[in-house]
C-alpha atoms as a PDB file:
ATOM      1  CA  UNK A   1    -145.828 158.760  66.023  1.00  0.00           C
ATOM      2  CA  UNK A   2    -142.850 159.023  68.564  1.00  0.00           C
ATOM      3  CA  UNK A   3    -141.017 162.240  68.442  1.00  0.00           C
ATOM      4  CA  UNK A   4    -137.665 162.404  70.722  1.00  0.00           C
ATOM      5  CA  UNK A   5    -134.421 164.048  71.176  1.00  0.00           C
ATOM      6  CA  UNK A   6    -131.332 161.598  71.516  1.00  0.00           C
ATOM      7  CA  UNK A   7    -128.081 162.841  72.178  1.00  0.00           C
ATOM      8  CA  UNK A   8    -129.173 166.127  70.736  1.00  0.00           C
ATOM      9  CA  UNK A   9    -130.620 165.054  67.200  1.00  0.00           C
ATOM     10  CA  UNK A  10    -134.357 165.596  67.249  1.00  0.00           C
ATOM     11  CA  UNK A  11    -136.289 162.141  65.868  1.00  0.00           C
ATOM     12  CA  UNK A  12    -139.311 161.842  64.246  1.00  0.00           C
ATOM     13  CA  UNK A  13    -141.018 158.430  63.572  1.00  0.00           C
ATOM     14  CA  UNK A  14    -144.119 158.215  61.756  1.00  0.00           C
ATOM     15  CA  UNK A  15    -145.780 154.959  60.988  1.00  0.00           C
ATOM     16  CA  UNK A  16    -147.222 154.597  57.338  1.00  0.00           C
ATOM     17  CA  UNK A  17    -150.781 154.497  55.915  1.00  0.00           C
ATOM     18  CA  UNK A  18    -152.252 153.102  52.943  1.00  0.00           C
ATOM     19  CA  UNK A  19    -149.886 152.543  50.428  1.00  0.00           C
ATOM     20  CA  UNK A  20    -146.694 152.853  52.785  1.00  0.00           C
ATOM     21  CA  UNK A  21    -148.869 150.620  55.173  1.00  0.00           C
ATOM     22  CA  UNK A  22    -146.217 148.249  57.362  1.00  0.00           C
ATOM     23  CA  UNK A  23    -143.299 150.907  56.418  1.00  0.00           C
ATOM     24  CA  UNK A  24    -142.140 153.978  58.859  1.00  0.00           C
ATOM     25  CA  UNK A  25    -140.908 157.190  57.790  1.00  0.00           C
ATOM     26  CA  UNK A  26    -138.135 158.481  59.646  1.00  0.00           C
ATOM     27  CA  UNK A  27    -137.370 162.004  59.957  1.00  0.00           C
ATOM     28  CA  UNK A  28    -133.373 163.076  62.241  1.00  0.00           C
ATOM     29  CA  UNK A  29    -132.904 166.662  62.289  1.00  0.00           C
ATOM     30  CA  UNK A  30    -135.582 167.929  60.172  1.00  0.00           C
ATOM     31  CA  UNK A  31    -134.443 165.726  57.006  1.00  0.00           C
ATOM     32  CA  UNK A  32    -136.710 162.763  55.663  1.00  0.00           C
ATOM     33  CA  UNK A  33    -133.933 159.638  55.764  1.00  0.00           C
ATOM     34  CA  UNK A  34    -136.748 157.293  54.017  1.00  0.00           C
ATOM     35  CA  UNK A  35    -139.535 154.566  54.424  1.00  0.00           C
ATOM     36  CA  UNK A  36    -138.249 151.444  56.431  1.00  0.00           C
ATOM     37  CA  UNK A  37    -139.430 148.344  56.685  1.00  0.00           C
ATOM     38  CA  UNK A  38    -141.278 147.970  60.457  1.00  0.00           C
ATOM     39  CA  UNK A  39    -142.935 149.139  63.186  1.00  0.00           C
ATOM     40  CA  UNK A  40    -141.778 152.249  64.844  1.00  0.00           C
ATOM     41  CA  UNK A  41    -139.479 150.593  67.968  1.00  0.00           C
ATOM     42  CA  UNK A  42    -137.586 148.597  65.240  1.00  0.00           C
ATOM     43  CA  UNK A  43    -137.128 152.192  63.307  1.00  0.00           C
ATOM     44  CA  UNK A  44    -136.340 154.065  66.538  1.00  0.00           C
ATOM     45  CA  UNK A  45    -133.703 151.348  67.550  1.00  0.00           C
ATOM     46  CA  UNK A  46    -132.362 151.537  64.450  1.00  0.00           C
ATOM     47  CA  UNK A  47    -131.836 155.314  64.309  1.00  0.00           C
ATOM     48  CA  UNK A  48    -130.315 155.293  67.759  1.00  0.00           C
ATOM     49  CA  UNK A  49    -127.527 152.532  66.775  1.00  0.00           C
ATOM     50  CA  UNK A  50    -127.023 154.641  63.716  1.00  0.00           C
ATOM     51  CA  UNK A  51    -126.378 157.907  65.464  1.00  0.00           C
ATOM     52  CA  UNK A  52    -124.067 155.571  68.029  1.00  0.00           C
ATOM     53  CA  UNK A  53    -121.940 154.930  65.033  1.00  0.00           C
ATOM     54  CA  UNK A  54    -121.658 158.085  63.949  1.00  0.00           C
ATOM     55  CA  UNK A  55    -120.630 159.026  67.082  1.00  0.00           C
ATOM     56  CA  UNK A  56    -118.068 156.473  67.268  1.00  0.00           C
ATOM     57  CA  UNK A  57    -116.519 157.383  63.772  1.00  0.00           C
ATOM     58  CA  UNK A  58    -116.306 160.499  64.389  1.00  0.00           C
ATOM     59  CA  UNK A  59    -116.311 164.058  62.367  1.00  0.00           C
ATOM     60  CA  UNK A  60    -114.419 164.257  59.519  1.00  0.00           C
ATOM     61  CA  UNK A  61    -114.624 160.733  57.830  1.00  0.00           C
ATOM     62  CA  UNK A  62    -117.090 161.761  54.964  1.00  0.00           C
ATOM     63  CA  UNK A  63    -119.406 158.939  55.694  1.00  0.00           C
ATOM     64  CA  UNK A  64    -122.064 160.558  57.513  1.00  0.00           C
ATOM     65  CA  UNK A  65    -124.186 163.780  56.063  1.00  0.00           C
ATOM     66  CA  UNK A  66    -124.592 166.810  58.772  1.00  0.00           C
ATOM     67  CA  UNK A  67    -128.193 165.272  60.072  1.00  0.00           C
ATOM     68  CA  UNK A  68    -126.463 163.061  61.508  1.00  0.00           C
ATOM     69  CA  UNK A  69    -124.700 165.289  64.059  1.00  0.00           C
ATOM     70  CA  UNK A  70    -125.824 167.629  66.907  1.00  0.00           C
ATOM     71  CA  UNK A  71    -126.413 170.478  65.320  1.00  0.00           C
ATOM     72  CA  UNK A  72    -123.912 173.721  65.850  1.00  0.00           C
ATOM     73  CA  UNK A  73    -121.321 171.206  66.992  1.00  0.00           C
ATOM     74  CA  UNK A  74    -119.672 170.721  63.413  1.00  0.00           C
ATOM     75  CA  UNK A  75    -118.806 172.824  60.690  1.00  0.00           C
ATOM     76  CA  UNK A  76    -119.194 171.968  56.357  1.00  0.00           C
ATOM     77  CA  UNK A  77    -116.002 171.772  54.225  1.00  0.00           C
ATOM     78  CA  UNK A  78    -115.504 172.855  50.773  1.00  0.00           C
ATOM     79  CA  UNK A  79    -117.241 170.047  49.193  1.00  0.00           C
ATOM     80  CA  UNK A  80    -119.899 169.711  52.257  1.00  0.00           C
ATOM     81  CA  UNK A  81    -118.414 167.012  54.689  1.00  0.00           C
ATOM     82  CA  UNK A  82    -119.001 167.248  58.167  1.00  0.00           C
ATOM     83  CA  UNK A  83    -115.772 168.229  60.180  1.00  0.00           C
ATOM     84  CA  UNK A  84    -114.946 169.392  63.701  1.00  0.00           C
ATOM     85  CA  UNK A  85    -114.550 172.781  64.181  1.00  0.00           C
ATOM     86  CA  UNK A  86    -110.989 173.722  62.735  1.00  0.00           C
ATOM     87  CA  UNK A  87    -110.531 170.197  61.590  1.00  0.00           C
ATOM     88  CA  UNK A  88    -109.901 168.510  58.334  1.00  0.00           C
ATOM     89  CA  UNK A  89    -111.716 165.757  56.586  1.00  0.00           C
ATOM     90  CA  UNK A  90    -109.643 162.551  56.148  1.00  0.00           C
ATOM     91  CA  UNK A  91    -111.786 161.178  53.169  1.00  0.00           C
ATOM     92  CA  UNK A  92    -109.650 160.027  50.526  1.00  0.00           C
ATOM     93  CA  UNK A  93    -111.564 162.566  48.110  1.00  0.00           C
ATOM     94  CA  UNK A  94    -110.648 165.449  49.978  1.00  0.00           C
ATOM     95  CA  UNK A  95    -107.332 164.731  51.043  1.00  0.00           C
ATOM     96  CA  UNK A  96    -106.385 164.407  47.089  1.00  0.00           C
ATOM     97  CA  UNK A  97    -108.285 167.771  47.013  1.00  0.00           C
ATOM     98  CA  UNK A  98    -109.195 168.095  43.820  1.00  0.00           C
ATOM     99  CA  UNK A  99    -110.279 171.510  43.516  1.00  0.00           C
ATOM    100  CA  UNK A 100    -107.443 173.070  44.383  1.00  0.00           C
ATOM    101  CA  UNK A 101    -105.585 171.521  40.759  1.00  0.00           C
ATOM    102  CA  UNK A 102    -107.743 174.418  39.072  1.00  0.00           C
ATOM    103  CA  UNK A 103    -105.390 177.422  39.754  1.00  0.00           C
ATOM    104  CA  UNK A 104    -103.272 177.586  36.860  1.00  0.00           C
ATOM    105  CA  UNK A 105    -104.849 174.828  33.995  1.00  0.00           C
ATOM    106  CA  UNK A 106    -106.648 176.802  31.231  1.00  0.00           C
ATOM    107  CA  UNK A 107    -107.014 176.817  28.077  1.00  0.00           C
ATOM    108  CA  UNK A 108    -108.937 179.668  26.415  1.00  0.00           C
ATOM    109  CA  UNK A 109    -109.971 181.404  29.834  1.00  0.00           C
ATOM    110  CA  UNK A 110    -111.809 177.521  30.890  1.00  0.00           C
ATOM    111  CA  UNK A 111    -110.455 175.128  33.660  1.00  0.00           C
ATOM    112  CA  UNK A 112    -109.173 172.013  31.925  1.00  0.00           C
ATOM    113  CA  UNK A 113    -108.184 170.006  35.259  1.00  0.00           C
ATOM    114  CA  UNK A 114    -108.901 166.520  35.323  1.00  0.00           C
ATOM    115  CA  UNK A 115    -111.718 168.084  38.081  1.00  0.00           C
ATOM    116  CA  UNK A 116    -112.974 170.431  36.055  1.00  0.00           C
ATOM    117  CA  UNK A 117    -113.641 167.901  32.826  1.00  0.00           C
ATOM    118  CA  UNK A 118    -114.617 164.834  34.165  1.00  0.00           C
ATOM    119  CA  UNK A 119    -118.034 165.281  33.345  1.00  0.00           C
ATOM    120  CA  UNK A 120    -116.618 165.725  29.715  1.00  0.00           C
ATOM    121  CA  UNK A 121    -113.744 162.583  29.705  1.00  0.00           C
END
């Protein structure tokens, strides 16, 4: 098992037994990302590259979940994406915003935005 802390995001790598035998589990900030195939280095190099990317993409993309970040250097959006403190995500999903259409599209006292019934359309 190596256990670290790179660039502020505590890593956990665990190789597997038995039936996960020549997998590793990785754990980055207290959430499980998976099995992967190899030995712990590969895993751990891995992880590191990742966390170099998100770095280098910066908050407020959408592509990366809050593990992924130091913690108490972001804050969550409306719909959960990871954005600088004060800032905006520049997803495309959130900058159509879709959840703000729901202010004045009822019918009966029940949001009919294209939002609000796309799980019925």
């Amino acid at each position: 098992m190596i256990r670290e802390t790179y660039k502020g995001r505590k890593i956990k790598v665990v190789k597997g037994r038995g039936s996960d035998y020549g997998y590793t589990r990785v754990t980055l900030n207290g959430t499980d990302l998976g099995k992967h195939l190899g030995d712990e280095a590969a895993a751990l190099r891995w992880i590191r590259s990742t966390i170099d990317h998100a770095d280098q993409m910066g908050m407020g993309n959408g592509r990366y979940g809050a593990e992924w970040y130091e913690p108490g250097t972001f804050e969550l959006n409306e719909v959960g994406h990871v954005v600088a403190s004060g800032g905006v995500c520049s997803c495309t999903y959130c900058e159509r915003k879709p959840w703000n259409s729901c202010q004045n599209i009822t019918a009966g006292g029940v949001c009919v935005c294209d939002h609000c019934m796309k799980q019925h359309l």
